[in-house]
Structures are given as structure tokens and as C-alpha cells.
Protein backbone atom coordinates (compact mmCIF):
# COMPACT_ATOMS: atom_id res chain seq x y z
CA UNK A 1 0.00 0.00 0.00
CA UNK A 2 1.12 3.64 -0.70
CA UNK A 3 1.51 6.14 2.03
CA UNK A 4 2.35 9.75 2.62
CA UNK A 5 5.95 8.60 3.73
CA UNK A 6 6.66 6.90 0.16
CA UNK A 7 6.10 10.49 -1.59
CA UNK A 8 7.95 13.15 1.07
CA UNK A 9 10.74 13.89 -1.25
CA UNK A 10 8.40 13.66 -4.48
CA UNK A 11 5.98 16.67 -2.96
CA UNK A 12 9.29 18.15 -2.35
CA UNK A 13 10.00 18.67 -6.64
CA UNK A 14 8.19 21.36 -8.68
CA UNK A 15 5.72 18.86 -10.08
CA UNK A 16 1.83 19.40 -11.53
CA UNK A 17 1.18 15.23 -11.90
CA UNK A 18 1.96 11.96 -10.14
CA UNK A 19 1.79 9.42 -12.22
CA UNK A 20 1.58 6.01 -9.69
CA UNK A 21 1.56 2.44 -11.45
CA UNK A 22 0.12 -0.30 -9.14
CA UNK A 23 2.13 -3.36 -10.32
CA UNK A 24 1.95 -5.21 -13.05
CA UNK A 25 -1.62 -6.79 -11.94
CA UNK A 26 -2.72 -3.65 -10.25
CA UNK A 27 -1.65 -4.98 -6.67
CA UNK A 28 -0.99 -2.11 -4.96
CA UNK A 29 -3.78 -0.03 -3.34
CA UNK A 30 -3.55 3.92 -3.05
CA UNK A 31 -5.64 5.06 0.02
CA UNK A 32 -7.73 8.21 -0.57
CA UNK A 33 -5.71 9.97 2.10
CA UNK A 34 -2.51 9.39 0.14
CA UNK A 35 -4.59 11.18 -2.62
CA UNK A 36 -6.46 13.70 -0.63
CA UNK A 37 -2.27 14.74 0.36
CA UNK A 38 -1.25 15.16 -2.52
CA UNK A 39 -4.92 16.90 -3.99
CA UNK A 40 -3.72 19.30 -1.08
CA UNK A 41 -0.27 20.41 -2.58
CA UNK A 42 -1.87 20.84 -5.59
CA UNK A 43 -0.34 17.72 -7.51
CA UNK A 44 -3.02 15.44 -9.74
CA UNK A 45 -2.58 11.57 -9.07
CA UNK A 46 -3.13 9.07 -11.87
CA UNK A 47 -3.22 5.97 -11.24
CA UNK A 48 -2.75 3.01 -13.28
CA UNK A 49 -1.46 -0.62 -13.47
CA UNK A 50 2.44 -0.32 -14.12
CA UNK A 51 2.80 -0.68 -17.59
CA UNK A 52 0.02 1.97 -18.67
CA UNK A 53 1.89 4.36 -15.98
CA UNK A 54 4.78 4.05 -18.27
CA UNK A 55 3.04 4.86 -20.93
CA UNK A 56 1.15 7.84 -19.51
CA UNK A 57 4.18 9.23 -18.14
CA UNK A 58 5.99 9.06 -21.66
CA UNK A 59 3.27 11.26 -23.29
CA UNK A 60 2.86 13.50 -19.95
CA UNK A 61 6.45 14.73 -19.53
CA UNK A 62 6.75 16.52 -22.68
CA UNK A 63 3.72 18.62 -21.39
CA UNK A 64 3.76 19.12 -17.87
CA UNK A 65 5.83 18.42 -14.63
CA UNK A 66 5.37 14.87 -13.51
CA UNK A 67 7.33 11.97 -11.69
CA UNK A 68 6.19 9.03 -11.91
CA UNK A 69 6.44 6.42 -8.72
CA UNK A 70 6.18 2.70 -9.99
CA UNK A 71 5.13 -0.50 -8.17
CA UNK A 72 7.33 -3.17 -10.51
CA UNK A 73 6.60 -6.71 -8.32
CA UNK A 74 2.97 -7.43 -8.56
């Protein structure tokens, strides 16, 4: 499961987007608080399985500020 503690130094950057792949199968869960956080410092979450974060994240970062934080084992 995500938490707040995974993404202190990613709040830290000068970024617009998150994008957060849950694994390969979608595994990993991403509380609403973890979302309502980072709603709150004005970053957008998306949220996908792990290979369609990679793929979002190639088409974001030539438009906007993101990171993306990926989940690679399940």
C-alpha cells in the first residue's frame, strides 16, 4: 500500500502530476488519504497498473511536470 511517507521527497519537486503504477496486476492499493495529500499540494494523481503508468508518463512529460512512482513486483 502507498503512504504519505513513500512520496515526502516527491511533494518536495516542482511537479503538476503523479503518475503512480500499481504493479503489473494492479496490486498495490492507493488510500484516498494518500490522494487527498497530494490533492492538497496541488499535484493530480493518476493511477494506473504499471505498464500503462509508463506509458502515460511518456506522453505527460513533454507537457507538464510529472514523476512518476512505480510499483514493478505485482
Amino acid at each position: 500500500m502507498l503512504q504519505i511517507d513513500d512520496l515526502v521527497e516527491v511533494v518536495k519537486t516542482d511537479i503538476t502530476e503523479l503518475i503512480i503504477g500499481t504493479g503489473y496486476y494492479g496490486t498495490m492499493q492507493v488510500p484516498s488519504v494518500v490522494l487527498d495529500y497530494l490533492n492538497d499540494k496541488g499535484i493530480k494523481a493518476s493511477i494506473e497498473k504499471t505498464p500503462q503508468a509508463v506509458d502515460v508518463y511518456n506522453r505527460t512529460i513533454s507537457e507538464r511536470a510529472a514523476i512518476a512512482a512505480l510499483h514493478l513486483t505485482c
